[in-house]
N, C-alpha and C. Protein backbone atom coordinates (compact mmCIF):
# COMPACT_ATOMS: atom_id res chain seq x y z
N UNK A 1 24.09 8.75 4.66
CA UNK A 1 22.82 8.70 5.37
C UNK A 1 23.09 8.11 6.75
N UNK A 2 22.52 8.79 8.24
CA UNK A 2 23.04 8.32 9.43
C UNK A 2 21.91 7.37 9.27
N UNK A 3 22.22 6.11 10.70
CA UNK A 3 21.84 5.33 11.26
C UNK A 3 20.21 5.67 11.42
N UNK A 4 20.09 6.90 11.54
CA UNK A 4 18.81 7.23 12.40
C UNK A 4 17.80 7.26 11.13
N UNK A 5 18.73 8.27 9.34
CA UNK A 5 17.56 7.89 8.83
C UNK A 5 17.34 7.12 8.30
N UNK A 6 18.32 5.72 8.05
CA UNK A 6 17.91 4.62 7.18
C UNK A 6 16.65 4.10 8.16
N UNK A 7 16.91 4.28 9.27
CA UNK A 7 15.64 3.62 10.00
C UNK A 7 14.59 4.29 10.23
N UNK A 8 14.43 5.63 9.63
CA UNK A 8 13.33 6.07 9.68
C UNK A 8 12.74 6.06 8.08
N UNK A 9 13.66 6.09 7.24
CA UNK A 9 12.82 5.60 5.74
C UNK A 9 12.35 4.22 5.70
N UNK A 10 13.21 3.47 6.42
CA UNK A 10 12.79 1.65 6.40
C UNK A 10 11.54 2.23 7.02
N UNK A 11 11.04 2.18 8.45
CA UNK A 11 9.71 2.59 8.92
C UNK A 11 8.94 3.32 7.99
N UNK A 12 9.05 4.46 7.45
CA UNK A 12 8.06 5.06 6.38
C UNK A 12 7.82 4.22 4.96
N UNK A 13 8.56 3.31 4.47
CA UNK A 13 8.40 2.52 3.86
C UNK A 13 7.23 1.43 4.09
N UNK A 14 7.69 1.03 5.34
CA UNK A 14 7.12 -0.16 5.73
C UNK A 14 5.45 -0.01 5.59
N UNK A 15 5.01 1.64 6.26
CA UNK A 15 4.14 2.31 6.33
C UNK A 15 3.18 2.39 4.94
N UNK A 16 4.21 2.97 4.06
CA UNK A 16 3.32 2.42 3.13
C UNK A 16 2.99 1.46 2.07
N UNK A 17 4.12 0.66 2.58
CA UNK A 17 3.58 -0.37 2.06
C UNK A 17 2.38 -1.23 2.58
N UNK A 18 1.88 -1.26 3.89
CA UNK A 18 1.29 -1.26 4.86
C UNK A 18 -0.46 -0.41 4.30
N UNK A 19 -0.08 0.71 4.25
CA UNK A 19 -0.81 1.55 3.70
C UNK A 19 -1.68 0.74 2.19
N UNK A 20 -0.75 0.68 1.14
CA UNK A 20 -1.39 -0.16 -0.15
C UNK A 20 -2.22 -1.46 0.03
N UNK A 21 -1.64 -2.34 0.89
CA UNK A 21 -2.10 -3.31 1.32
C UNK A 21 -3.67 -3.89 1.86
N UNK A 22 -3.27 -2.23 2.66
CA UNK A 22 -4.99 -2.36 3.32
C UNK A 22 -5.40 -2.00 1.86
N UNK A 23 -5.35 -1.16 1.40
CA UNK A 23 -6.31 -0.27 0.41
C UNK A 23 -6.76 -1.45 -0.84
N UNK A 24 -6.01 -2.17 -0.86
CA UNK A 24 -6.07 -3.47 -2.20
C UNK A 24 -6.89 -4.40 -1.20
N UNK A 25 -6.90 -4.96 0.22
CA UNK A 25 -7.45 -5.64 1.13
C UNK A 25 -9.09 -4.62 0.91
N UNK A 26 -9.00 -3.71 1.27
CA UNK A 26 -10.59 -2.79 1.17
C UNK A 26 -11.04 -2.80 -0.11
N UNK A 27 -10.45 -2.85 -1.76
CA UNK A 27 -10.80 -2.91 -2.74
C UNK A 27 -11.57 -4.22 -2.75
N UNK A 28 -10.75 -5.43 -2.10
CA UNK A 28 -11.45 -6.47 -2.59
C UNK A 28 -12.74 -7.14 -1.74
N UNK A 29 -12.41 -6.48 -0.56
CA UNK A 29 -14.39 -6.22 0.33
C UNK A 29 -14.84 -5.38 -0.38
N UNK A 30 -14.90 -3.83 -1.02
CA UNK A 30 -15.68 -3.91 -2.03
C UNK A 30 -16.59 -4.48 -2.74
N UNK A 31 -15.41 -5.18 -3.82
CA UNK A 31 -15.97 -5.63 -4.64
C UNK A 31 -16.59 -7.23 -4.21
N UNK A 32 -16.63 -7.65 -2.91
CA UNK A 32 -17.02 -8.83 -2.27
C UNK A 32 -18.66 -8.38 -1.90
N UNK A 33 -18.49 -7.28 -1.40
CA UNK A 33 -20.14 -6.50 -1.13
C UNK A 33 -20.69 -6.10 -2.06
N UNK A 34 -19.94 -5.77 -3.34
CA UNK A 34 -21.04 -5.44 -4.69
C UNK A 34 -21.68 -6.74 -5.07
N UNK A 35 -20.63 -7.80 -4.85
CA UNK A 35 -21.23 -9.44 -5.29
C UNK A 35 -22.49 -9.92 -5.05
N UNK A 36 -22.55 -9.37 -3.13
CA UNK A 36 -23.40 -10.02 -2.85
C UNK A 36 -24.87 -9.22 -2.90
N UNK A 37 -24.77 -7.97 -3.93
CA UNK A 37 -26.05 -7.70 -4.23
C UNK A 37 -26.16 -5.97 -2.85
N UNK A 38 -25.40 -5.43 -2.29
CA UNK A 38 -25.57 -4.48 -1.31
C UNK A 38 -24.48 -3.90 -1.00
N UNK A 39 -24.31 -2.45 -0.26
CA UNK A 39 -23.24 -2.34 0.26
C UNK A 39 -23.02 -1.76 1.83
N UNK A 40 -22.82 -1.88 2.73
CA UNK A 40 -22.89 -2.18 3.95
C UNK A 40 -22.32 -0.76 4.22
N UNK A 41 -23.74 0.80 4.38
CA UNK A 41 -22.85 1.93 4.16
C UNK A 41 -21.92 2.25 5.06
N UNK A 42 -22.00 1.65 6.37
CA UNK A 42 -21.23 1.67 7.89
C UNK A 42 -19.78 1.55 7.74
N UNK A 43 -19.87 0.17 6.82
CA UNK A 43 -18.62 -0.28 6.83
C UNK A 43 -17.52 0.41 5.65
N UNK A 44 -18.30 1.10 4.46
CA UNK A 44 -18.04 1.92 3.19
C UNK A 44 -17.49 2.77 4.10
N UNK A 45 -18.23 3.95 4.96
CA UNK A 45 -17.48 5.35 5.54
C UNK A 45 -16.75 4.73 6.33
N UNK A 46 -16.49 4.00 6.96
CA UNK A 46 -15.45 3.43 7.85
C UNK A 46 -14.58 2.91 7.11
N UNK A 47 -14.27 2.65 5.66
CA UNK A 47 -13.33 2.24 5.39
C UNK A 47 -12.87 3.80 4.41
N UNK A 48 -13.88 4.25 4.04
CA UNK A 48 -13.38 5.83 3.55
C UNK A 48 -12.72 6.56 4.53
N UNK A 49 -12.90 6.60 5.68
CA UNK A 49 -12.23 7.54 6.35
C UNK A 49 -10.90 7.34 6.78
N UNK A 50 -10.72 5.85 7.39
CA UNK A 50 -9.36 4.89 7.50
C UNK A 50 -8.60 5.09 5.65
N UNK A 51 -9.29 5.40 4.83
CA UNK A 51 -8.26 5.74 3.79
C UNK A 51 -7.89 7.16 3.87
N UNK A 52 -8.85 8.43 4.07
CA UNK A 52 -8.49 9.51 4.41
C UNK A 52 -7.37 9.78 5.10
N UNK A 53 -7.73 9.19 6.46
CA UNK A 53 -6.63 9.69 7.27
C UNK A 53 -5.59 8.68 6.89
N UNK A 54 -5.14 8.32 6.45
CA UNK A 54 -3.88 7.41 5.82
C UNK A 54 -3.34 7.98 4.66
N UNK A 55 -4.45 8.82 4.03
CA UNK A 55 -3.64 9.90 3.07
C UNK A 55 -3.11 11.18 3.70
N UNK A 56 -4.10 11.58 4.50
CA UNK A 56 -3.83 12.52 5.23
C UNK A 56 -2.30 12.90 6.20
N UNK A 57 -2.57 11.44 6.71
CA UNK A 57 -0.85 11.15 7.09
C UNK A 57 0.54 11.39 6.13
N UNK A 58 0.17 10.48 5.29
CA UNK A 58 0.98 10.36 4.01
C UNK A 58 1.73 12.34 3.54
N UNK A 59 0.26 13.16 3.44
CA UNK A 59 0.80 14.54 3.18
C UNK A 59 1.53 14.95 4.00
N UNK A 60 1.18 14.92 5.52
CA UNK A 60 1.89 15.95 6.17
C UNK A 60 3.48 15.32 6.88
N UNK A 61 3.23 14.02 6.72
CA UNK A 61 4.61 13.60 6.94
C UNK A 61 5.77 14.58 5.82
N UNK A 62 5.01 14.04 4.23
CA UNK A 62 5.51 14.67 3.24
C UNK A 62 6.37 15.72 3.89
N UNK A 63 5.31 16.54 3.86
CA UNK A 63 5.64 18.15 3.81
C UNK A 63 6.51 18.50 5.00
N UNK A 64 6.59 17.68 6.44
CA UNK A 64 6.95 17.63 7.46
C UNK A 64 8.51 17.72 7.72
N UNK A 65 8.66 16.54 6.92
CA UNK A 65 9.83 15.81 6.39
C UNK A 65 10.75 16.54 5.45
N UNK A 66 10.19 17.63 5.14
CA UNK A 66 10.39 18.64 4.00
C UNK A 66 10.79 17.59 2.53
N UNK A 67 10.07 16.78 2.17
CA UNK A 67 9.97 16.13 0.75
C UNK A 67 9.54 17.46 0.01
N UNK A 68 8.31 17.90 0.66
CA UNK A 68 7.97 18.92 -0.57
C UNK A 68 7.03 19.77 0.21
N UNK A 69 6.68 21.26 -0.43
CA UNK A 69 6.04 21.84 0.73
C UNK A 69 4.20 22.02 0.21
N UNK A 70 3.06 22.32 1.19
CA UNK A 70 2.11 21.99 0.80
C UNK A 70 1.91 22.30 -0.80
N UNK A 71 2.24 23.75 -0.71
CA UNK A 71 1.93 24.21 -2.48
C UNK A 71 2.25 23.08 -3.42
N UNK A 72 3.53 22.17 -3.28
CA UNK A 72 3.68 21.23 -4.33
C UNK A 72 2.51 20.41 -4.02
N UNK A 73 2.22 19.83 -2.72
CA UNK A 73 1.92 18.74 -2.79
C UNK A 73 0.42 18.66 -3.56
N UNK A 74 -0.36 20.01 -3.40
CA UNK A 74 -1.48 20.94 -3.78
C UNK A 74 -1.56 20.72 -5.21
N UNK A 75 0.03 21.11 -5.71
CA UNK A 75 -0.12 21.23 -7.27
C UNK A 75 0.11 19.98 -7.80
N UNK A 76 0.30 19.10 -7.18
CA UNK A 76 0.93 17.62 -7.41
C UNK A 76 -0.24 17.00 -7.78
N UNK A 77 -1.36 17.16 -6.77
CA UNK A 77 -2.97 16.32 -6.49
C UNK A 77 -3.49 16.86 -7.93
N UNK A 78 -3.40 18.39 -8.19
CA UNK A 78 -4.26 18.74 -9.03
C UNK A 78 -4.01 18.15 -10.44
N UNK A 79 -2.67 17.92 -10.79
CA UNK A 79 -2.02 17.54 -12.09
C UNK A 79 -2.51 16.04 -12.17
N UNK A 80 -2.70 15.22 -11.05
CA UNK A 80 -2.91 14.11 -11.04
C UNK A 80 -4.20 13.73 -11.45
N UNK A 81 -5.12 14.78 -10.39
CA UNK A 81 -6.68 15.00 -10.79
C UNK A 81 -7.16 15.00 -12.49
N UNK A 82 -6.17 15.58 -12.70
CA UNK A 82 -6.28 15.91 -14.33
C UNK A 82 -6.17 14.83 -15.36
N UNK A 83 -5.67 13.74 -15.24
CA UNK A 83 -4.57 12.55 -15.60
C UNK A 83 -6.31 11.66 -16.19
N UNK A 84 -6.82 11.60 -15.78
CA UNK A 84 -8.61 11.25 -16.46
C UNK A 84 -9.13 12.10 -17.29
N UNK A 85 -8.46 13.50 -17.47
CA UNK A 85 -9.65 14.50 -18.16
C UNK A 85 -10.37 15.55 -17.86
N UNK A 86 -10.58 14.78 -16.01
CA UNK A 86 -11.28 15.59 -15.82
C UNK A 86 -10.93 16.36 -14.21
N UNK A 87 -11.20 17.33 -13.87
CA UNK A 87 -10.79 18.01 -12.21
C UNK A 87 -12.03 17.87 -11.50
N UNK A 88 -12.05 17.12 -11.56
CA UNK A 88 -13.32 16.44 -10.46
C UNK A 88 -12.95 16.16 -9.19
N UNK A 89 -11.56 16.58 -8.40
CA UNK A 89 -11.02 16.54 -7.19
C UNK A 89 -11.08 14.77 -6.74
N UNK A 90 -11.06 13.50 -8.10
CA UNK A 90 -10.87 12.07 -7.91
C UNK A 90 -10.09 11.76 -8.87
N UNK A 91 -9.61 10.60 -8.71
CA UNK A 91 -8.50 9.68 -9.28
C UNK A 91 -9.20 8.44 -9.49
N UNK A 92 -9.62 8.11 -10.46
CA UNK A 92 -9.91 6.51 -10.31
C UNK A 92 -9.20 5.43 -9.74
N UNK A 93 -9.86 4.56 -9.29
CA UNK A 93 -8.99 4.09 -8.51
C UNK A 93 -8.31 2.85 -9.50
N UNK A 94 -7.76 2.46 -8.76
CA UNK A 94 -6.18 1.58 -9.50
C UNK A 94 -5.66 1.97 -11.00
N UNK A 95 -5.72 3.48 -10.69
CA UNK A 95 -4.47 4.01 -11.57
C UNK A 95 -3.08 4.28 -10.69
């Protein structure tokens, strides 16, 4: 492995680890705003979309990177979708 990509997997790493972080940081405002009885919808789509596009990233680097090409990544989501029962195009979260 050259120089160039250990330092570009260290960076994509870092990324998502970076990535989980927030998402466990946004789980627990969540559940800090269910506490207090409301949920602040501004701050809900603003934190839905900052997860979107952080998945969104996540794919096309994927596929970019040639890890895998969309069709997997397509068939990857759907098998996962499934993993509850049900194809409801969601994943519960903290599975």
């Amino acid at each position: 492995m050259s120089l160039l990509n250990w330092i570009f997997d260290a960076w994509q790493h870092t990324r998502i680890t970076d990535a989980r972080q927030e998402t466990e940081r946004l789980r627990h405002e969540m559940n800090a705003l269910k506490g207090r009885g409301g949920l602040d919808e501004e701050r809900l789509l603003r934190a839905l979309g900052e997860l979107a596009l952080a998945c969104k990233t996540v794919q096309r680097l994927c596929v970019e990177k040639g890890l895998c090409t969309e069709a997997e990544f397509q068939q990857r989501a759907r098998e996962i979708d499934l993993e509850d029962g049900r194809a409801d195009g969601m994943a519960p979260p903290g599975r």
